[in-house]
PDB file of N, CA and C in Angstrom:
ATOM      1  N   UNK A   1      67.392  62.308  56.871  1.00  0.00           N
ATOM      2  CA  UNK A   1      68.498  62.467  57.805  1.00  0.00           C
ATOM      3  C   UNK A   1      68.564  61.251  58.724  1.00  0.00           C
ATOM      4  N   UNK A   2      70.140  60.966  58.714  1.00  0.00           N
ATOM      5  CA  UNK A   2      69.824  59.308  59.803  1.00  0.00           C
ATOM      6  C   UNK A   2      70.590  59.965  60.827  1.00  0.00           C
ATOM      7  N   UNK A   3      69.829  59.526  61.753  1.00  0.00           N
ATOM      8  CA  UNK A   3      70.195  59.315  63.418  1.00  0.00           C
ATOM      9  C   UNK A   3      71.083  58.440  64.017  1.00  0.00           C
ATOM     10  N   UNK A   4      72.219  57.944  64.366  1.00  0.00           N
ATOM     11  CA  UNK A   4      72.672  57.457  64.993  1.00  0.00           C
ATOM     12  C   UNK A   4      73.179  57.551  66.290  1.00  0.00           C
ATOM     13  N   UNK A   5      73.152  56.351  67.206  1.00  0.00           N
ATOM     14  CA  UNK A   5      73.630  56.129  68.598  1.00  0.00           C
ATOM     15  C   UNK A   5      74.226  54.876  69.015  1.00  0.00           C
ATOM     16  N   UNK A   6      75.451  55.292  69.249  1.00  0.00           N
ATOM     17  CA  UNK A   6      75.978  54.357  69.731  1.00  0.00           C
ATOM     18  C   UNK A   6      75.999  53.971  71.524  1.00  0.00           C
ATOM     19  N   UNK A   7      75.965  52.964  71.635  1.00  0.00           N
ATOM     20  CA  UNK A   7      75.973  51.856  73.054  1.00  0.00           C
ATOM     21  C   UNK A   7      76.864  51.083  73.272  1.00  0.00           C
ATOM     22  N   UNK A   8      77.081  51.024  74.466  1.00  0.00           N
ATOM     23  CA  UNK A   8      78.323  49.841  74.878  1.00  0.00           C
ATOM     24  C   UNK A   8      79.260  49.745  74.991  1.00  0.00           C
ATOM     25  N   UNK A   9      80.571  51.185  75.005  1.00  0.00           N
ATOM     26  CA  UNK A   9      81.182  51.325  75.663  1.00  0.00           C
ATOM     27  C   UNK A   9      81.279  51.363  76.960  1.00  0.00           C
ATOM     28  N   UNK A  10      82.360  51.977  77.773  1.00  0.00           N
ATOM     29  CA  UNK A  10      83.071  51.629  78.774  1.00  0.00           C
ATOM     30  C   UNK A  10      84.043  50.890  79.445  1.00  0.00           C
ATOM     31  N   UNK A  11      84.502  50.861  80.958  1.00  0.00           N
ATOM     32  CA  UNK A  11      85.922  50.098  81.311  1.00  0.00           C
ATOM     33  C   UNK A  11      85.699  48.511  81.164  1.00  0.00           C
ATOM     34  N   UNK A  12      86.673  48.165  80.733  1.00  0.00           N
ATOM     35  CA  UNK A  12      87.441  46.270  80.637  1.00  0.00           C
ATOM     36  C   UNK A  12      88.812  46.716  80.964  1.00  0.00           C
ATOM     37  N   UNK A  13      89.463  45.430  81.624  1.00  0.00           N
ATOM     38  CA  UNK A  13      90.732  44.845  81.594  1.00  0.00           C
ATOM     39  C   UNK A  13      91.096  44.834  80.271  1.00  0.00           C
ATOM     40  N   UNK A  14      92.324  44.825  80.447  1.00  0.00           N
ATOM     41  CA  UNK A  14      93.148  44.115  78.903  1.00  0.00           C
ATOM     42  C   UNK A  14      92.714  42.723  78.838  1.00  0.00           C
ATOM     43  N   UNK A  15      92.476  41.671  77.555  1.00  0.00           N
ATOM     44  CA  UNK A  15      92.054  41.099  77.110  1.00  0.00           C
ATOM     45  C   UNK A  15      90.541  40.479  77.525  1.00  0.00           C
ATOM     46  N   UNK A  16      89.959  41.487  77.990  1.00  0.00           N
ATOM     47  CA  UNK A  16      88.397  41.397  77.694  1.00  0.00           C
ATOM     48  C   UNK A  16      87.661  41.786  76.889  1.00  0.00           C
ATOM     49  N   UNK A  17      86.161  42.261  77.064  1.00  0.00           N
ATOM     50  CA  UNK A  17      85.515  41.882  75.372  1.00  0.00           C
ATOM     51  C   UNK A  17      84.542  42.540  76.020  1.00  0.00           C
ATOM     52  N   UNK A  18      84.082  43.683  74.860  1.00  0.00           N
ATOM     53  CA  UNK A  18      82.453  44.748  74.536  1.00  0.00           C
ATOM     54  C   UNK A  18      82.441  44.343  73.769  1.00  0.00           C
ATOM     55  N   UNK A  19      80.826  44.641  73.409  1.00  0.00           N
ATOM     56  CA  UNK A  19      80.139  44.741  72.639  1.00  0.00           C
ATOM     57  C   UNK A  19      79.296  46.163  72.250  1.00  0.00           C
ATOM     58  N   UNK A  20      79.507  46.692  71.300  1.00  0.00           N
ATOM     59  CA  UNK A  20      79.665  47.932  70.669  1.00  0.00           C
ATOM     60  C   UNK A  20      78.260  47.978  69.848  1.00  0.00           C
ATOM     61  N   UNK A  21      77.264  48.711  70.257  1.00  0.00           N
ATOM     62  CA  UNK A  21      75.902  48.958  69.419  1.00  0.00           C
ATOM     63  C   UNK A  21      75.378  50.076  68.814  1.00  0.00           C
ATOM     64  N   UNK A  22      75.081  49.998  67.610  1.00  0.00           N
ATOM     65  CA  UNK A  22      75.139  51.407  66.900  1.00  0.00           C
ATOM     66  C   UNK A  22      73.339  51.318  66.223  1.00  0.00           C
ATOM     67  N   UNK A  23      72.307  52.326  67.056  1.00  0.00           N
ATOM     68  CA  UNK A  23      71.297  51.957  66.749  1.00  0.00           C
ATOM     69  C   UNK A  23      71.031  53.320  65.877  1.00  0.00           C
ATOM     70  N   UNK A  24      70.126  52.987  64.130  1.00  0.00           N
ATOM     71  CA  UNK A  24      69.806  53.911  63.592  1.00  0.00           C
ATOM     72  C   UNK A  24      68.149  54.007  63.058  1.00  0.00           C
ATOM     73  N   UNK A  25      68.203  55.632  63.072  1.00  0.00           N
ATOM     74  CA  UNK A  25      66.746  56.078  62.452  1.00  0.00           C
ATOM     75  C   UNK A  25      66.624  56.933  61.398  1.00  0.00           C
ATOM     76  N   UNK A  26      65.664  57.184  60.969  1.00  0.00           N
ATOM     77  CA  UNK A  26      65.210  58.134  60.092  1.00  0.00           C
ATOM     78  C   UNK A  26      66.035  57.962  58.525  1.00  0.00           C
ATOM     79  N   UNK A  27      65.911  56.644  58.588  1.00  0.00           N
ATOM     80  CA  UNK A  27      66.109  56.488  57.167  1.00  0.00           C
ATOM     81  C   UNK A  27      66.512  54.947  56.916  1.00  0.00           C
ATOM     82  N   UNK A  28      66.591  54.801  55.956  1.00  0.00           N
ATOM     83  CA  UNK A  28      66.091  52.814  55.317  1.00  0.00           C
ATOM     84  C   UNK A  28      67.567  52.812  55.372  1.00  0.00           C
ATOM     85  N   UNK A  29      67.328  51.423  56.914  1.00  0.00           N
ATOM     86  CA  UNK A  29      68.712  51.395  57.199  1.00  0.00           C
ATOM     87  C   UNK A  29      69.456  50.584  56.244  1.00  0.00           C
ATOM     88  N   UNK A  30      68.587  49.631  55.399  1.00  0.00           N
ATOM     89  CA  UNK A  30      69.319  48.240  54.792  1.00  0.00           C
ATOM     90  C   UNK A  30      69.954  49.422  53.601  1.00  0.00           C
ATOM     91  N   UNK A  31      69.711  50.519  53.049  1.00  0.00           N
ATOM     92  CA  UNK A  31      70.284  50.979  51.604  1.00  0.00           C
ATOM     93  C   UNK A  31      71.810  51.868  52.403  1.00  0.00           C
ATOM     94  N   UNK A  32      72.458  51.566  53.332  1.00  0.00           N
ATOM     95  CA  UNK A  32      73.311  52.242  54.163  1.00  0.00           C
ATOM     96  C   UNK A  32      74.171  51.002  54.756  1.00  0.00           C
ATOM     97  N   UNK A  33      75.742  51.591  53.864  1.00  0.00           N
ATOM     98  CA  UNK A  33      76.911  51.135  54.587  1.00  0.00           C
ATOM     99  C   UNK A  33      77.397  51.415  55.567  1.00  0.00           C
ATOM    100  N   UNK A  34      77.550  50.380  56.205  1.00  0.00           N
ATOM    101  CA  UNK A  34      78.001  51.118  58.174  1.00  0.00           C
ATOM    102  C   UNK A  34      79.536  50.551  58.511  1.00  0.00           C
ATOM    103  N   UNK A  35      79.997  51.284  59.245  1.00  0.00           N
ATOM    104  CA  UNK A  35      81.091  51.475  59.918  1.00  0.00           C
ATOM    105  C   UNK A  35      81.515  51.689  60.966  1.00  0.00           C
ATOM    106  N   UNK A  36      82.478  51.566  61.758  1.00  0.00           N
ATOM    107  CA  UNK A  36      83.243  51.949  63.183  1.00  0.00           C
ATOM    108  C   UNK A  36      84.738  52.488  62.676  1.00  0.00           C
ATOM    109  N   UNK A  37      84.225  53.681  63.779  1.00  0.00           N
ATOM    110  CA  UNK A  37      85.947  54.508  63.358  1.00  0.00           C
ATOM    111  C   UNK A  37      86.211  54.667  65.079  1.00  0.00           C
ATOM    112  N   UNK A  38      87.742  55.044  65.508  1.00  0.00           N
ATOM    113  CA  UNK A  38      87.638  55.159  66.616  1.00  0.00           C
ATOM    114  C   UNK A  38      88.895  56.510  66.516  1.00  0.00           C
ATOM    115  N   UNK A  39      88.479  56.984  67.602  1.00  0.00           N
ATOM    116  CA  UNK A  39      89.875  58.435  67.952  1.00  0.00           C
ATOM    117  C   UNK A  39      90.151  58.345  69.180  1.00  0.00           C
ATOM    118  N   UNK A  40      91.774  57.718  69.391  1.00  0.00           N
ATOM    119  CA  UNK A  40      92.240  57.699  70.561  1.00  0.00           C
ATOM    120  C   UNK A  40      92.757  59.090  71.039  1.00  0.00           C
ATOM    121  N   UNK A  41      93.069  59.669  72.018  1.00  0.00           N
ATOM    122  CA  UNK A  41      93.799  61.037  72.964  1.00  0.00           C
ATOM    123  C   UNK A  41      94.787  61.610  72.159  1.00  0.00           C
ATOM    124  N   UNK A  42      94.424  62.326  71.344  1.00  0.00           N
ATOM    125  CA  UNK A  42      95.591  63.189  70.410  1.00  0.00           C
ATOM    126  C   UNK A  42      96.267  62.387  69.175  1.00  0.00           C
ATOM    127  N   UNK A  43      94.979  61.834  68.821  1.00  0.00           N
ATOM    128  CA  UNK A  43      95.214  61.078  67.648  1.00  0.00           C
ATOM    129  C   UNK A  43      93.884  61.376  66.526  1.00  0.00           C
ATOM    130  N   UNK A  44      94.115  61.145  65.250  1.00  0.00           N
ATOM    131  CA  UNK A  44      93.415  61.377  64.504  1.00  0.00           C
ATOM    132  C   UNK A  44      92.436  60.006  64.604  1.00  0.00           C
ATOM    133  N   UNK A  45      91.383  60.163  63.849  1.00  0.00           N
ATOM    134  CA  UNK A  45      90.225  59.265  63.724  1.00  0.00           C
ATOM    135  C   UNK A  45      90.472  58.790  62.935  1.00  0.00           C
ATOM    136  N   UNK A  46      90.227  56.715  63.239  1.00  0.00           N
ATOM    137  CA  UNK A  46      91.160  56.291  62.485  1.00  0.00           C
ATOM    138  C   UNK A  46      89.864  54.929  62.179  1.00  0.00           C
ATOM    139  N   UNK A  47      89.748  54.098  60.908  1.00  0.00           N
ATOM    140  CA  UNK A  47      89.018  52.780  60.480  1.00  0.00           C
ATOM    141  C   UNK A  47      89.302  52.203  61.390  1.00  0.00           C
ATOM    142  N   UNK A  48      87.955  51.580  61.811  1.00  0.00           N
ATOM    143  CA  UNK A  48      88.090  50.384  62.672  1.00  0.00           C
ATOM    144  C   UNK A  48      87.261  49.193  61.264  1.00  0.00           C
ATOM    145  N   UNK A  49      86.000  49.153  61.228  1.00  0.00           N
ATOM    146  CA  UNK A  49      86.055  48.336  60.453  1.00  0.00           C
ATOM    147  C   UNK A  49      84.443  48.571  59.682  1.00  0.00           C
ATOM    148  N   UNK A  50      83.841  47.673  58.349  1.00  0.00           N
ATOM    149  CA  UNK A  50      83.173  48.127  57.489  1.00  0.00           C
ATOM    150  C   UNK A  50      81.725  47.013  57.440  1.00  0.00           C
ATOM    151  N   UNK A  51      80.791  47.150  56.933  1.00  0.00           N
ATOM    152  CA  UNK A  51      80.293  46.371  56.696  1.00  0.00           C
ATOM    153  C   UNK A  51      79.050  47.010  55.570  1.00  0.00           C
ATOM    154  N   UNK A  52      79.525  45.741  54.343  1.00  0.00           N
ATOM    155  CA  UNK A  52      78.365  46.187  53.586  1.00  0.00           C
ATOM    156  C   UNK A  52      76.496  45.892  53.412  1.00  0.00           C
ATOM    157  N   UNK A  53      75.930  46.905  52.327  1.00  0.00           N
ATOM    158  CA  UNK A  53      74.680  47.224  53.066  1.00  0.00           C
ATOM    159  C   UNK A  53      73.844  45.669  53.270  1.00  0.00           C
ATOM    160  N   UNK A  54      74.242  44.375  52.768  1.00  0.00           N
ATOM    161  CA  UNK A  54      73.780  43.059  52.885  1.00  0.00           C
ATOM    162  C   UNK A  54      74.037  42.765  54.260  1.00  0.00           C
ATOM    163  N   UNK A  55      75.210  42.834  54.454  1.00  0.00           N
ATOM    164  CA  UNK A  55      75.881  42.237  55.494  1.00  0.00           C
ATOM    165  C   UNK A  55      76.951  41.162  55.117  1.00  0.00           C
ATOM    166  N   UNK A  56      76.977  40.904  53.671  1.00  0.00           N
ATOM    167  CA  UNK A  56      77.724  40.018  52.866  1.00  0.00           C
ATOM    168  C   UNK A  56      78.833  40.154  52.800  1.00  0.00           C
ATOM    169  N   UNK A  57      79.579  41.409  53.084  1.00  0.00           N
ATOM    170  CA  UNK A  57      81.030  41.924  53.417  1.00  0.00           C
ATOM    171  C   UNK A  57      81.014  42.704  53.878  1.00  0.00           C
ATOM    172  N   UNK A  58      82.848  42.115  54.496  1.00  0.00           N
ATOM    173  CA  UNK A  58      83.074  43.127  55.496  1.00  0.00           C
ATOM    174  C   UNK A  58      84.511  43.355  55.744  1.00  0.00           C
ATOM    175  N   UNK A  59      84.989  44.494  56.218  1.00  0.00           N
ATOM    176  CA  UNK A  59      86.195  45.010  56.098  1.00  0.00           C
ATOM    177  C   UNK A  59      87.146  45.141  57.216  1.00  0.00           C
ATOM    178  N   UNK A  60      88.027  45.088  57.602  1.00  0.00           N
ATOM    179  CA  UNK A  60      88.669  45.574  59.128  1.00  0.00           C
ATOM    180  C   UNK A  60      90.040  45.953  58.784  1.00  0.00           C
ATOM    181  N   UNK A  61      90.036  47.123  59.631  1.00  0.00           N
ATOM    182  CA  UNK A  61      91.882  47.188  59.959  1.00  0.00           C
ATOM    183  C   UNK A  61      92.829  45.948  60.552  1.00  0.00           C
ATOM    184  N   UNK A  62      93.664  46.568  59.850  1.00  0.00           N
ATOM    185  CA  UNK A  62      94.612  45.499  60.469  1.00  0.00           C
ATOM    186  C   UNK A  62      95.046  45.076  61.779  1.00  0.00           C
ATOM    187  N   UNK A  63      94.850  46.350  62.332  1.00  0.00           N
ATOM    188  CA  UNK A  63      94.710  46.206  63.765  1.00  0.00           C
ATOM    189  C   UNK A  63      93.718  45.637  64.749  1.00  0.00           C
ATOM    190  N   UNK A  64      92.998  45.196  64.241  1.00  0.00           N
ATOM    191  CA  UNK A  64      91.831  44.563  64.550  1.00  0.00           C
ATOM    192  C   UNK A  64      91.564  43.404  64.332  1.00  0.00           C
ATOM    193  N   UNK A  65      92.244  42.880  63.185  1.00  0.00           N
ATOM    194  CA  UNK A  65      91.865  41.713  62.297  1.00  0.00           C
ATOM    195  C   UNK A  65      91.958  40.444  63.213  1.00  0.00           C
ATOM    196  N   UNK A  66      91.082  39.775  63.401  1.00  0.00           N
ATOM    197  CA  UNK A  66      91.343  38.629  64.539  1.00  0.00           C
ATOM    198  C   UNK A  66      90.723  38.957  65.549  1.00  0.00           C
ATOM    199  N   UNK A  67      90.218  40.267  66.263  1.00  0.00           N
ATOM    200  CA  UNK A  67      89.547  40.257  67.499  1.00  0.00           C
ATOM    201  C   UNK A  67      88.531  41.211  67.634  1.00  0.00           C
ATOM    202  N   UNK A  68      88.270  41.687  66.192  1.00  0.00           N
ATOM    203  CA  UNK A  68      86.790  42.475  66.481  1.00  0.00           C
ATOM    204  C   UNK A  68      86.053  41.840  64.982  1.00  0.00           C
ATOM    205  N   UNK A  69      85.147  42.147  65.159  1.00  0.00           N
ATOM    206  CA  UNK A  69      83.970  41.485  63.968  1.00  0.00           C
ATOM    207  C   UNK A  69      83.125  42.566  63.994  1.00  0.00           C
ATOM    208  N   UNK A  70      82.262  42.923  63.314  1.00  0.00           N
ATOM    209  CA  UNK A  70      81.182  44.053  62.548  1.00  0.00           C
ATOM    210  C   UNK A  70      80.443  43.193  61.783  1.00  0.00           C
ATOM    211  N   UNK A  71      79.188  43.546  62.487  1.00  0.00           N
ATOM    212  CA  UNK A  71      77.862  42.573  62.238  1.00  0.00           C
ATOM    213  C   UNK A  71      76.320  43.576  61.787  1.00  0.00           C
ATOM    214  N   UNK A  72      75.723  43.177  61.482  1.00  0.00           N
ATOM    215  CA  UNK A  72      74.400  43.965  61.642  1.00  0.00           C
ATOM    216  C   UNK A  72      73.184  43.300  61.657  1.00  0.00           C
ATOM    217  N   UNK A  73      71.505  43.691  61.608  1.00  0.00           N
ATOM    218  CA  UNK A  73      70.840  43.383  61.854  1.00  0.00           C
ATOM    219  C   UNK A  73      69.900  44.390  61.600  1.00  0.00           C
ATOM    220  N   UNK A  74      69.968  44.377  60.030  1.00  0.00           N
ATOM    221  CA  UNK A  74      68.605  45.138  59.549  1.00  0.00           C
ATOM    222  C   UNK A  74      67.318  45.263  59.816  1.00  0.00           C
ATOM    223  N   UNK A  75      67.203  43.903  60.376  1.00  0.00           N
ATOM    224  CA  UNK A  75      65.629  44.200  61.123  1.00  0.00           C
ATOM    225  C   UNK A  75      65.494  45.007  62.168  1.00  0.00           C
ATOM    226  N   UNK A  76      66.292  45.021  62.951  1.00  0.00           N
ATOM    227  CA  UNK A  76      66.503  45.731  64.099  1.00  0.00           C
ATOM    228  C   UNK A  76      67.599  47.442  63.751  1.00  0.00           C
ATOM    229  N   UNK A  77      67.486  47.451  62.628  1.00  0.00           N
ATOM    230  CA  UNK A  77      68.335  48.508  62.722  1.00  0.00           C
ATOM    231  C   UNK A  77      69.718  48.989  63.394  1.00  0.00           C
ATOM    232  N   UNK A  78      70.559  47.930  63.705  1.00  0.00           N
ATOM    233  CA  UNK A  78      71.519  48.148  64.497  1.00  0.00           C
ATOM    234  C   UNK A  78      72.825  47.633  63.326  1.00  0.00           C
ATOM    235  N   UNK A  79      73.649  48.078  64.187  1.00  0.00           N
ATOM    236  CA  UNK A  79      75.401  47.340  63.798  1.00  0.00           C
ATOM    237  C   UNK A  79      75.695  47.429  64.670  1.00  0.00           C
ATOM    238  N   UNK A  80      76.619  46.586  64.701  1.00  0.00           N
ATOM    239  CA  UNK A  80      77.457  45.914  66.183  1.00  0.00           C
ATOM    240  C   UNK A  80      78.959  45.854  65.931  1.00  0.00           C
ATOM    241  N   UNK A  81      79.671  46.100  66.706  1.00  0.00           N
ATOM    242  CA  UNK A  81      80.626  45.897  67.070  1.00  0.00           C
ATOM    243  C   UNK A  81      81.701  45.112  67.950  1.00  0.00           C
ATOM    244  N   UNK A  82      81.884  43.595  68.259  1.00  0.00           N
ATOM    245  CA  UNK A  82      82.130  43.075  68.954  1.00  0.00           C
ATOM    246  C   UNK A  82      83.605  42.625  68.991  1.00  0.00           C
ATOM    247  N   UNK A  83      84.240  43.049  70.036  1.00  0.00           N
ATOM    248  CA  UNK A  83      85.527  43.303  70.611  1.00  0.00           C
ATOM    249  C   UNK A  83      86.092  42.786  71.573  1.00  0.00           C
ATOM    250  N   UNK A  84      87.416  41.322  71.311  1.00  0.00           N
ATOM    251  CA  UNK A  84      88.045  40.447  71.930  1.00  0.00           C
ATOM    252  C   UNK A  84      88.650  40.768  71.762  1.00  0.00           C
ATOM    253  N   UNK A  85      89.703  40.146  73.054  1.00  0.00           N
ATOM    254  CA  UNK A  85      91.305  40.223  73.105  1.00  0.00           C
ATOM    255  C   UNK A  85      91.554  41.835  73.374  1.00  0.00           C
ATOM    256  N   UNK A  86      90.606  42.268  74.364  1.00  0.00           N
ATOM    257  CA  UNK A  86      90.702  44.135  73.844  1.00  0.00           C
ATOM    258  C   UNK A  86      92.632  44.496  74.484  1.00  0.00           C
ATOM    259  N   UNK A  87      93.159  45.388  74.002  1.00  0.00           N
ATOM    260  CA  UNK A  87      94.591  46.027  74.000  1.00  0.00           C
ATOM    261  C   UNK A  87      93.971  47.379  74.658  1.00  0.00           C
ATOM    262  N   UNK A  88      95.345  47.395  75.292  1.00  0.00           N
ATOM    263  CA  UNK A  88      95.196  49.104  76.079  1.00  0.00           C
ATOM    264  C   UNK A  88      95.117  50.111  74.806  1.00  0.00           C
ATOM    265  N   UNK A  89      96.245  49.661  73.713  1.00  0.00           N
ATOM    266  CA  UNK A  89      96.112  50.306  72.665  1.00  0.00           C
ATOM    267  C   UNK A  89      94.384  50.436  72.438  1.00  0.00           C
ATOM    268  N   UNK A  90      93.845  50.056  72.118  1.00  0.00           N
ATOM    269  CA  UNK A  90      92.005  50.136  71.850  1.00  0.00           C
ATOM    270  C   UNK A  90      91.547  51.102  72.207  1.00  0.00           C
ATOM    271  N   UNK A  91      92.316  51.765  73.270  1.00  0.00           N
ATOM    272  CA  UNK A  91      91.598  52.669  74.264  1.00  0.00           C
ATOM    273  C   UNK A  91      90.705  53.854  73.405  1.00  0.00           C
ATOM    274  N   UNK A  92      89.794  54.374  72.953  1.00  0.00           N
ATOM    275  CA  UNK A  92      89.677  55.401  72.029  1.00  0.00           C
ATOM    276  C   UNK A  92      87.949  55.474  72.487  1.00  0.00           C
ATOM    277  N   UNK A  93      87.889  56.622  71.588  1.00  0.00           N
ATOM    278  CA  UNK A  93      85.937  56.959  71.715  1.00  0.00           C
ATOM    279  C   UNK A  93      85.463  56.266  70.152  1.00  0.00           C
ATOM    280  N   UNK A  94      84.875  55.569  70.471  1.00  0.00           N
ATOM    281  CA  UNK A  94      84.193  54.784  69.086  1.00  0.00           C
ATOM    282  C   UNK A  94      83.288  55.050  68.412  1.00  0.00           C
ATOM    283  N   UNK A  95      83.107  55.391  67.065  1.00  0.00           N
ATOM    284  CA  UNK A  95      81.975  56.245  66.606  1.00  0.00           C
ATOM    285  C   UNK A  95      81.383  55.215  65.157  1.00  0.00           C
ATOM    286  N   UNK A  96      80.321  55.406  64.995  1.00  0.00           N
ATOM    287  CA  UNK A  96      79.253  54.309  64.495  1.00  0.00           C
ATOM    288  C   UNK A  96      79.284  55.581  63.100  1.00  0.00           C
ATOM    289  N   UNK A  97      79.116  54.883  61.813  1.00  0.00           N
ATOM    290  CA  UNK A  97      78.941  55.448  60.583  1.00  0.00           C
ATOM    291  C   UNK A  97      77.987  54.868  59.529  1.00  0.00           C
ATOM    292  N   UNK A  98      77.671  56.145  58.589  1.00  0.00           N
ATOM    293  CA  UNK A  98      76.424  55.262  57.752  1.00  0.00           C
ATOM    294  C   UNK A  98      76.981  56.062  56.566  1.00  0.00           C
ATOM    295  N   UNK A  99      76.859  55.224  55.347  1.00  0.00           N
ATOM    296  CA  UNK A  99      77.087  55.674  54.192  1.00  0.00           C
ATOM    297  C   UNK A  99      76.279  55.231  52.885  1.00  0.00           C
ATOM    298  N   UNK A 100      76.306  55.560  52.159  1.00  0.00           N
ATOM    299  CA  UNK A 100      75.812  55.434  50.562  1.00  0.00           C
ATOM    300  C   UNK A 100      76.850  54.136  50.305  1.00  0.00           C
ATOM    301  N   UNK A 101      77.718  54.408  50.123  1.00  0.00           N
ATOM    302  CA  UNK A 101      78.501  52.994  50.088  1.00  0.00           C
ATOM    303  C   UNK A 101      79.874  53.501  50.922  1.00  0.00           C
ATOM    304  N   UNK A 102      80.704  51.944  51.407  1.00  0.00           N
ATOM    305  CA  UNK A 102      81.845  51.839  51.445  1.00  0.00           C
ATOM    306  C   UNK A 102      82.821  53.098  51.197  1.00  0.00           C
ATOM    307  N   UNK A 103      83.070  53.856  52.158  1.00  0.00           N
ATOM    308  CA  UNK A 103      84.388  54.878  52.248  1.00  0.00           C
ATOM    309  C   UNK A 103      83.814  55.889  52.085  1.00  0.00           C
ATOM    310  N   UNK A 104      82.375  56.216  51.839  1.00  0.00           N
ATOM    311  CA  UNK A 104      81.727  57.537  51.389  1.00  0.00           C
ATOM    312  C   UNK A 104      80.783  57.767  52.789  1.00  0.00           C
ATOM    313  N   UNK A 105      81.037  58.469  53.893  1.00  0.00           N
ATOM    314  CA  UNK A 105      80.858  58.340  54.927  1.00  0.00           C
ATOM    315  C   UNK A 105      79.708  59.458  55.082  1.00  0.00           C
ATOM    316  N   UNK A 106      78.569  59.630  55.244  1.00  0.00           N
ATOM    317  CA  UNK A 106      77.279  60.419  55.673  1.00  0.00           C
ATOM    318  C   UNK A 106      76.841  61.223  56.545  1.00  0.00           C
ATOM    319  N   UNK A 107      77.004  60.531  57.516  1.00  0.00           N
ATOM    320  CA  UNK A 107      75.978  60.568  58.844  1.00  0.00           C
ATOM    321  C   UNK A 107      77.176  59.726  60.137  1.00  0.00           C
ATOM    322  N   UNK A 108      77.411  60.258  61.168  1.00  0.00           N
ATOM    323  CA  UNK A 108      78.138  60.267  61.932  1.00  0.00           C
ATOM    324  C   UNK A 108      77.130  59.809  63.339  1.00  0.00           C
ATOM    325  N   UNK A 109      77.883  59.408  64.505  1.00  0.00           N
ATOM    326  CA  UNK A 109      77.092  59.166  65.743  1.00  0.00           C
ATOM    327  C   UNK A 109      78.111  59.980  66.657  1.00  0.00           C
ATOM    328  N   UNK A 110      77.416  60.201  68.122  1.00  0.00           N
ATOM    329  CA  UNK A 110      78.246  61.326  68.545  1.00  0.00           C
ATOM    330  C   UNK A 110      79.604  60.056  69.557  1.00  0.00           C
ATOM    331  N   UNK A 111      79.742  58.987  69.652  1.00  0.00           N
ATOM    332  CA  UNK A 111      80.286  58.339  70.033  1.00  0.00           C
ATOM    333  C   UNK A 111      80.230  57.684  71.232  1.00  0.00           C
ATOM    334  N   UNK A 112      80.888  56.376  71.684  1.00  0.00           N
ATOM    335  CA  UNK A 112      81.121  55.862  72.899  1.00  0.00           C
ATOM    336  C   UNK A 112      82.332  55.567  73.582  1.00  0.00           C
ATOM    337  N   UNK A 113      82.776  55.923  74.219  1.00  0.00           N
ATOM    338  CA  UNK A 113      83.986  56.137  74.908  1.00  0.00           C
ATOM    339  C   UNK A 113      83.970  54.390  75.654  1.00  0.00           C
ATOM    340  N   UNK A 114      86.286  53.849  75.229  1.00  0.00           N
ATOM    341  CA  UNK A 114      85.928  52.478  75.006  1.00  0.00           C
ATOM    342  C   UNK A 114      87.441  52.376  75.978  1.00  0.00           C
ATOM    343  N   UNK A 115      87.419  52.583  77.379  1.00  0.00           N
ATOM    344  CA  UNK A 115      88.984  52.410  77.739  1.00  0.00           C
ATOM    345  C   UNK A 115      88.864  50.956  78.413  1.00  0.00           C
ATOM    346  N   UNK A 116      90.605  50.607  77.777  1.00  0.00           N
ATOM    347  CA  UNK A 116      91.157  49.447  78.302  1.00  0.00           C
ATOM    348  C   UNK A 116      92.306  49.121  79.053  1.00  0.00           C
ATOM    349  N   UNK A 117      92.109  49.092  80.537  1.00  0.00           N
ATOM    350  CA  UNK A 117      92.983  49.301  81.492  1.00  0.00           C
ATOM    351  C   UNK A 117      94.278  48.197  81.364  1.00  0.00           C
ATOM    352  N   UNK A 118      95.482  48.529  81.823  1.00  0.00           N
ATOM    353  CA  UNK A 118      96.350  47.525  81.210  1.00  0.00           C
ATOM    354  C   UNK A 118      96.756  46.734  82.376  1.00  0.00           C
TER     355      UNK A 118
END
């Protein structure tokens, strides 16, 4: 069973920048595809972006494309999330994912709440 927790939400201005940390346990993090999904206020939970179990690829919404990046660091067990140019649109609770592969989603984190004042 993997553990996840995410870090590093909270308030920014519009076009400032978090950094989003998703730390995991209880299981071999390198054989696990990770992800960021986010759910804004009466909206469904929606891709933010992907990264495979190397770190060799990686995926993003379109909405994103250009100002967030998804990184990791198998030694350390983490994925990251790092977020420029943030939009009020952004505003959402951000949740960290682990999978078997790409789109096949596992293990969930309970989230970090990510508002961006306009």
């Amino acid at each position: 069973q993997v553990q996840l927790v995410e870090s590093g939400g909270g308030l920014v201005q519009a076009g400032g920048s978090l950094r989003l940390s998703c730390a995991a346990s209880g299981g071999t993090f390198s054989t696990y595809a990770m992800g960021w999904f986010r759910q804004a206020p009466g909206k469904e939970r929606e891709f933010v972006a992907a990264i495979s179990r190397s770190g060799g690829s990686t995926y993003g919404a379109d909405s994103v494309k250009g100002r967030f990046t998804i990184s990791r660091d198998n030694a350390a067990n983490t994925v990251y999330l790092q977020m420029n140019s943030l939009e009020f649109e952004d505003t959402a609770v951000y949740y960290c994912a682990a999978g078997a592969r790409i789109s096949i989603w596992d293990y969930w984190g309970q989230g970090t709440r990510v508002t961006v004042s306009s």
